[in-house]
Protein backbone atom coordinates (compact mmCIF):
# COMPACT_ATOMS: atom_id res chain seq x y z
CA UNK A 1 -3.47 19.53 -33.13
CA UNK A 2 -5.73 18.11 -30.90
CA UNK A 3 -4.28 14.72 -31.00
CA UNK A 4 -1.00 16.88 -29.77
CA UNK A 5 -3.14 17.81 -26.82
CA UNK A 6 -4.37 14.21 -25.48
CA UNK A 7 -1.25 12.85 -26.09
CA UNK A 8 0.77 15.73 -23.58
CA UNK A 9 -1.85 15.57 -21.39
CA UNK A 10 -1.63 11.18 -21.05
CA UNK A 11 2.43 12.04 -20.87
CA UNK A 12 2.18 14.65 -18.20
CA UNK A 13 -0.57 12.24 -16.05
CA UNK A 14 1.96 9.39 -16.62
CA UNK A 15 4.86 11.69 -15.20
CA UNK A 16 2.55 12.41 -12.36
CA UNK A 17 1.74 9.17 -11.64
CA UNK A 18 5.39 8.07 -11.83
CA UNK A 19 6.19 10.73 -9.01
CA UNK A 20 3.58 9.86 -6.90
CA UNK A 21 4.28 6.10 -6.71
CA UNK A 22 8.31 7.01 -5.98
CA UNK A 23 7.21 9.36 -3.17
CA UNK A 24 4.70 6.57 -2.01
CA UNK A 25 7.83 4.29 -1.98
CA UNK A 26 9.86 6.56 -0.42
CA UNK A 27 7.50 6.92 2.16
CA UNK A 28 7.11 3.29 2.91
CA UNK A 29 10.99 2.96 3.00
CA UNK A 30 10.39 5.50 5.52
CA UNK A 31 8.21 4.33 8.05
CA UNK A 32 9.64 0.64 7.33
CA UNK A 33 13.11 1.65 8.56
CA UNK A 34 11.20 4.05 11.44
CA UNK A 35 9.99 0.61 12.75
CA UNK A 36 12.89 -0.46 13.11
CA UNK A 37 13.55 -2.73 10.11
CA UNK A 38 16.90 -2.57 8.60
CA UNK A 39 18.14 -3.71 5.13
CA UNK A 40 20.47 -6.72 6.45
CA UNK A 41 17.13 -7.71 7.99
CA UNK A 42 15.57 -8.51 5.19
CA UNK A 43 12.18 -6.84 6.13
CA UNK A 44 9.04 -7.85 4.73
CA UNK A 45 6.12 -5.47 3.43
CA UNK A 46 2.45 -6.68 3.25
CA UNK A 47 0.08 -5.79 0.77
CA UNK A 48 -3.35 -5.95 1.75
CA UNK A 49 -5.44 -5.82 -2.09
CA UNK A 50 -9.43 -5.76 -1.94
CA UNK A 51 -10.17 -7.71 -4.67
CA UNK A 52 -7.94 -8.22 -7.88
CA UNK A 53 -9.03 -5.33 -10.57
CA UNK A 54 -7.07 -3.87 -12.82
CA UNK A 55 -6.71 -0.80 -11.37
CA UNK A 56 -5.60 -2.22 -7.59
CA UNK A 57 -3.40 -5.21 -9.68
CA UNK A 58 -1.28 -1.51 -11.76
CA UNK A 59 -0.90 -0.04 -8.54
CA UNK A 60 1.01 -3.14 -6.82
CA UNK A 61 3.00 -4.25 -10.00
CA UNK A 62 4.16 -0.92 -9.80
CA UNK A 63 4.68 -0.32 -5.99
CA UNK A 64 6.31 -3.70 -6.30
CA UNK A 65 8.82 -2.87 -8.96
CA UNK A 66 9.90 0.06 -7.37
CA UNK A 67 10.11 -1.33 -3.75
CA UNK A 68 12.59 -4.27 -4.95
CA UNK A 69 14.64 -1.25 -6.55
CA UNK A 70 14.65 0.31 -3.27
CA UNK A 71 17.79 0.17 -0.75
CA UNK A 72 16.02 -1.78 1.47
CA UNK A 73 14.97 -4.72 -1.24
CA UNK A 74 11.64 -6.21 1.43
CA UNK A 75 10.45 -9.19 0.79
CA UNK A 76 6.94 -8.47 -0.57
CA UNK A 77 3.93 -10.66 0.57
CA UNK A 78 0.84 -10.07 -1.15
CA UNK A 79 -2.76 -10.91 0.60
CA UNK A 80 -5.68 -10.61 -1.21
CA UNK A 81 -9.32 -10.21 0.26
CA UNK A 82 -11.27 -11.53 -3.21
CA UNK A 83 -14.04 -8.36 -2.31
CA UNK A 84 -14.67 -10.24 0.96
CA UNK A 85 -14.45 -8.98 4.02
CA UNK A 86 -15.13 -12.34 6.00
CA UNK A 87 -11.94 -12.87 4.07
CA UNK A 88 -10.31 -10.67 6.70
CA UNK A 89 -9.81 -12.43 9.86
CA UNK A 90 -7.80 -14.89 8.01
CA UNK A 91 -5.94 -12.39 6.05
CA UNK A 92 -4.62 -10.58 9.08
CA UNK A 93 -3.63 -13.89 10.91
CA UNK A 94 -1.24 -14.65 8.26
CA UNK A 95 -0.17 -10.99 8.02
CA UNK A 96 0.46 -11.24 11.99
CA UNK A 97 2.30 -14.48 11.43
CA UNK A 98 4.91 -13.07 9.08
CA UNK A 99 5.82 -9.50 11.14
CA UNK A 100 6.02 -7.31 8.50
CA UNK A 101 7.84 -3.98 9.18
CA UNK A 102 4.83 -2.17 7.00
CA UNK A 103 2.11 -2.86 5.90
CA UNK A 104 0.13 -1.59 2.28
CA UNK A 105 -3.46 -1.50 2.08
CA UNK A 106 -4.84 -1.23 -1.72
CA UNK A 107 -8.48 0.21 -1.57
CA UNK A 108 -11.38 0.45 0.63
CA UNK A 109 -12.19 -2.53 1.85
CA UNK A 110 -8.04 -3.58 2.39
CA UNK A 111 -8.06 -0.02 4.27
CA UNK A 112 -11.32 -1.11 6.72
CA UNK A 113 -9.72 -4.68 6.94
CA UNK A 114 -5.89 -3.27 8.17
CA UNK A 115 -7.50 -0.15 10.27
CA UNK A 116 -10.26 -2.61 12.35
CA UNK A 117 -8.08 -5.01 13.23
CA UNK A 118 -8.37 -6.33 16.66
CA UNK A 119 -5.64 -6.60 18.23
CA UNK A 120 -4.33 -3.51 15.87
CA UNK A 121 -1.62 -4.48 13.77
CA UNK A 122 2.00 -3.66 14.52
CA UNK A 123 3.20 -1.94 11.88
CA UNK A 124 2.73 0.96 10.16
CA UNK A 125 -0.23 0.85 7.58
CA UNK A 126 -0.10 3.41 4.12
CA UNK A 127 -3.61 2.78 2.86
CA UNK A 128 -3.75 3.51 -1.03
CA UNK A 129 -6.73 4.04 -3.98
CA UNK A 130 -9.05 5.26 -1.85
CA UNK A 131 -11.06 7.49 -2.80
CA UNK A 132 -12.62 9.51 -0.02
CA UNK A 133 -10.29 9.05 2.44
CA UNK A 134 -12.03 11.35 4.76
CA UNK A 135 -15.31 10.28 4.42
CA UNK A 136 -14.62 6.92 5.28
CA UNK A 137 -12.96 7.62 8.33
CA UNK A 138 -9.57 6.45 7.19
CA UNK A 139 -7.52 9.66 8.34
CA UNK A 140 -6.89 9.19 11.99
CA UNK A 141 -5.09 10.06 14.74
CA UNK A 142 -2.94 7.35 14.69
CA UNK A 143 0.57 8.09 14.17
CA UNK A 144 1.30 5.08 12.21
CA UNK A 145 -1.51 5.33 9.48
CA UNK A 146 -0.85 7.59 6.36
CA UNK A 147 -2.19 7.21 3.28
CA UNK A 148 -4.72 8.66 0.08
């Protein structure tokens, strides 16, 4: 009986996790077509990772799979900071260089990296696996910057 128990409780975290990521995607379809990307355009979305661990590398094999099922289909250009954030600087340069319509930041440091940026980036950030949000100062005022 108890084995009954784990396993419906792993099946309904998995269905909870499958419903968040689709109404993460949905929301980054969102704001990329708000900035004015359309799908002809073939618009590109960055992803900002901290460092590769296997909890921020699940997240973006799965926010990848289900943006390229998405109406939109972005091209998907992944930076990654390797837990460095003197890694930053050149990160964003690149990022600026390619104009992507939004932009996905995967954990804390990939959060501080996309928010700090000077000048501020130009498209919408949705900062994800964070996990005080508030506490770090992440939740602002801007209008283009979502995220949990």
């Amino acid at each position: 009986m108890r084995s009954d128990a784990l396993r419906t409780l792993r099946e309904r975290a998995r269905h909870r996790r499958s419903a968040a990521l689709r109404g993460f995607v949905l929301l980054a379809c969102v704001l990329a077509e708000a900035s004015g990307a359309r799908a002809s355009s073939a618009a590109a979305v960055a992803v900002i990772r901290s460092s590769q661990v296997g909890p921020f590398d699940q997240a973006i094999v799965a926010m990848t799979e289900e943006l390229r099922q998405s109406p939109l289909q972005p091209e998907i250009l992944t930076f990654d900071l390797g837990g460095d954030a003197a890694a930053g600087p050149g990160v964003l340069s690149r990022i600026r260089d390619s104009a992507p319509a939004l932009v996905i930041a995967v954990g804390s440091l990939a959060t501080s990296v996309a928010l700090d940026a000077k000048p501020a980036l130009a498209a919408p950030i949705v900062f994800s696996m964070v996990l005080y949000p508030d506490a770090s100062g992440f939740r602002t005022k801007r209008k283009d910057v979502t995220g949990a």
